[in-house]
Protein backbone atom coordinates (compact mmCIF):
# COMPACT_ATOMS: atom_id res chain seq x y z
CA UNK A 1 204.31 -27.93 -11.70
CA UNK A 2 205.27 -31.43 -13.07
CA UNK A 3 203.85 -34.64 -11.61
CA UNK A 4 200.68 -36.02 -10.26
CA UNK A 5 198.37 -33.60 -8.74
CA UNK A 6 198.16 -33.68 -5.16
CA UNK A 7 195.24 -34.76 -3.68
CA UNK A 8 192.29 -32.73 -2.86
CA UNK A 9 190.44 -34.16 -0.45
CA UNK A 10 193.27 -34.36 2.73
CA UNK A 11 192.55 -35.50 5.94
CA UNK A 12 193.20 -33.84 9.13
CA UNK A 13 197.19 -33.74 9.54
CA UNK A 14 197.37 -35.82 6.67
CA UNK A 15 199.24 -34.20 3.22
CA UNK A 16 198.66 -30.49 2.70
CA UNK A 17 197.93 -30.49 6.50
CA UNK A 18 199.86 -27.67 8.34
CA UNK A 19 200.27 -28.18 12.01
CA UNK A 20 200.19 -24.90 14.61
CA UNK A 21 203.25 -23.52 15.39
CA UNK A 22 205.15 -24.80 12.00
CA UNK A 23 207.87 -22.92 10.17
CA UNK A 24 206.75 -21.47 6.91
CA UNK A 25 206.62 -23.07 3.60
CA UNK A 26 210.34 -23.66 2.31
CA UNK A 27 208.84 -23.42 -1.34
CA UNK A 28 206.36 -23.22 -3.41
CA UNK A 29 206.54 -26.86 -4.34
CA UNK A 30 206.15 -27.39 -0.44
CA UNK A 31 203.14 -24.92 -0.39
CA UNK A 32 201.11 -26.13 -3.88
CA UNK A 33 199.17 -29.11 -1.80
CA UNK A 34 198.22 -26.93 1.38
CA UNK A 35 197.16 -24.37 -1.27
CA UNK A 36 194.75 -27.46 -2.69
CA UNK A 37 193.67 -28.95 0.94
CA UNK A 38 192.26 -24.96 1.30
CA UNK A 39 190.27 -25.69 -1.77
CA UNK A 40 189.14 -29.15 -1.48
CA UNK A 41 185.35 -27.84 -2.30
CA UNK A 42 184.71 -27.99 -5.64
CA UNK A 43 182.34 -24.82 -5.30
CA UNK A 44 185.68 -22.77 -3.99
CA UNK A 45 187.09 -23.78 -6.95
CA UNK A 46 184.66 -22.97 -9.61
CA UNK A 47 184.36 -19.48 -7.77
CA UNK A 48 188.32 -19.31 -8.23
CA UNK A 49 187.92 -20.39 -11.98
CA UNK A 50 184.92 -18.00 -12.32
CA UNK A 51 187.28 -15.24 -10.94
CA UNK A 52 190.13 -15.48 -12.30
CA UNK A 53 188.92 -15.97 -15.93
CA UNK A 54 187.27 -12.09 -15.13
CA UNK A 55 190.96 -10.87 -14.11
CA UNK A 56 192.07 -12.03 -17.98
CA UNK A 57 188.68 -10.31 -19.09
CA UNK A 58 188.86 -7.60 -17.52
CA UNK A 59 192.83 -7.07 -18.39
CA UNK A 60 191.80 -7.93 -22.14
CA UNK A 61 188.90 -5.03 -21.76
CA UNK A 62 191.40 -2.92 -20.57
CA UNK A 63 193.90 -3.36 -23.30
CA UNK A 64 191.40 -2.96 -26.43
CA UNK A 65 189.55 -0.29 -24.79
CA UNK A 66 192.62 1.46 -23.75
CA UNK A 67 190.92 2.47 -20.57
CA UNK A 68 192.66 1.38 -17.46
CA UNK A 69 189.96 1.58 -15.67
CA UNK A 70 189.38 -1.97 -16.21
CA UNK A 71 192.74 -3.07 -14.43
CA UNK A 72 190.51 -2.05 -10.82
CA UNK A 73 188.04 -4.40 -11.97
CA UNK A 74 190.34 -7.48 -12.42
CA UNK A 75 192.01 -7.57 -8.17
CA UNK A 76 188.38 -6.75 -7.48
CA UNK A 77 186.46 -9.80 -9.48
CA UNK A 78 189.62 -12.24 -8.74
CA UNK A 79 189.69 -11.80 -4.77
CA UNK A 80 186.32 -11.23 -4.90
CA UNK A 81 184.86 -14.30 -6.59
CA UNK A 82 187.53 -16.54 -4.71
CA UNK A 83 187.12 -14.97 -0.92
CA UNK A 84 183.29 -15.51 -1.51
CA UNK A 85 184.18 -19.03 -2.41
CA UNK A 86 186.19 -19.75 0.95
CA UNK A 87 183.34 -17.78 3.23
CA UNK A 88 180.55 -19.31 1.55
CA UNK A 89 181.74 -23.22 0.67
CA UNK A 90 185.10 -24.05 2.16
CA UNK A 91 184.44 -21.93 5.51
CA UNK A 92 188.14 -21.18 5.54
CA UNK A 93 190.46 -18.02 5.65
CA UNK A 94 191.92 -18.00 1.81
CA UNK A 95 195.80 -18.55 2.48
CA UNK A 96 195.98 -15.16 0.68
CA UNK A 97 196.07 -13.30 4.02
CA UNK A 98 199.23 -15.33 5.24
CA UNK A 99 200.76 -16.66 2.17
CA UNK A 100 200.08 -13.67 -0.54
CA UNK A 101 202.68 -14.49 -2.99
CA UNK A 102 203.06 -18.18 -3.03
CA UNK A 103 198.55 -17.93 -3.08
CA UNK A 104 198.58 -15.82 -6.51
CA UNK A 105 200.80 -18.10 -8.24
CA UNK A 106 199.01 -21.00 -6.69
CA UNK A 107 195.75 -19.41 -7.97
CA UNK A 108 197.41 -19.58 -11.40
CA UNK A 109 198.74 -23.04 -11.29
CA UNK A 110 195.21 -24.02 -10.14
CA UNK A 111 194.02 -22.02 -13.23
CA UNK A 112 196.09 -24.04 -15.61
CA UNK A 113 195.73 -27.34 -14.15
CA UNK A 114 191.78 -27.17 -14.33
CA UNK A 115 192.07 -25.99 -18.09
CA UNK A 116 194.49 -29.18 -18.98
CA UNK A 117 191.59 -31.22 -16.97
CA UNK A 118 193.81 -32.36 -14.37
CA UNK A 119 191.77 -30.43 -10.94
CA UNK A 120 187.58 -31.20 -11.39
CA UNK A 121 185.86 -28.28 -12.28
């Protein structure tokens, strides 16, 4: 995603907010700072970063070892480490339950963007 990165810390209704009632997200552009306003605690996001750096480990294990085995491990320490993160820091229900599609490739995004240095670690 191109562009300034949205802010993390919304307020109530204010960008990222999403009212009762409203229609789904249109896209995933429309989605990306909702995704961020569920992860405004920098402890969720660690957990995410912690996570999903074991789904490329555990992928990579899986590869060289030729054992895929390891590909159970990598759903399991990615939702894992991440739902822990929104039960334990953001007290929130991680958008994966209602958004599951547009939330994986947001977790990715995220990914990227805190590697480049543009989301706090």
């Amino acid at each position: 995603m191109d562009g300034p990165t949205p802010r993390l810390d919304p307020v109530p209704g204010g960008e990222g907010a999403r009212q009762p009632g409203q229609p789904p997200f249109a896209s995933f552009r429309e989605f990306y700072p909702f995704y961020l306003s569920e992860h405004a605690d920098l402890r969720c996001r660690r957990m995410h970063f912690v996570g999903t750096t074991l789904v490329l480990v555990a992928i990579g294990v899986a590869i060289a070892t030729r054992n895929p085995w390891w590909l159970i491990a990598a759903p399991i320490a990615g939702y894992g480490f991440a739902w822990v993160g929104h039960l334990a820091f953001e007290h929130n229900r991680p958008a994966t339950f209602r958004h599951p599609f547009y939330s994986l490739l947001a977790d990715w995004v995220m990914y990227g963007q805190t590697l480049a240095g543009r989301i706090r670690r």
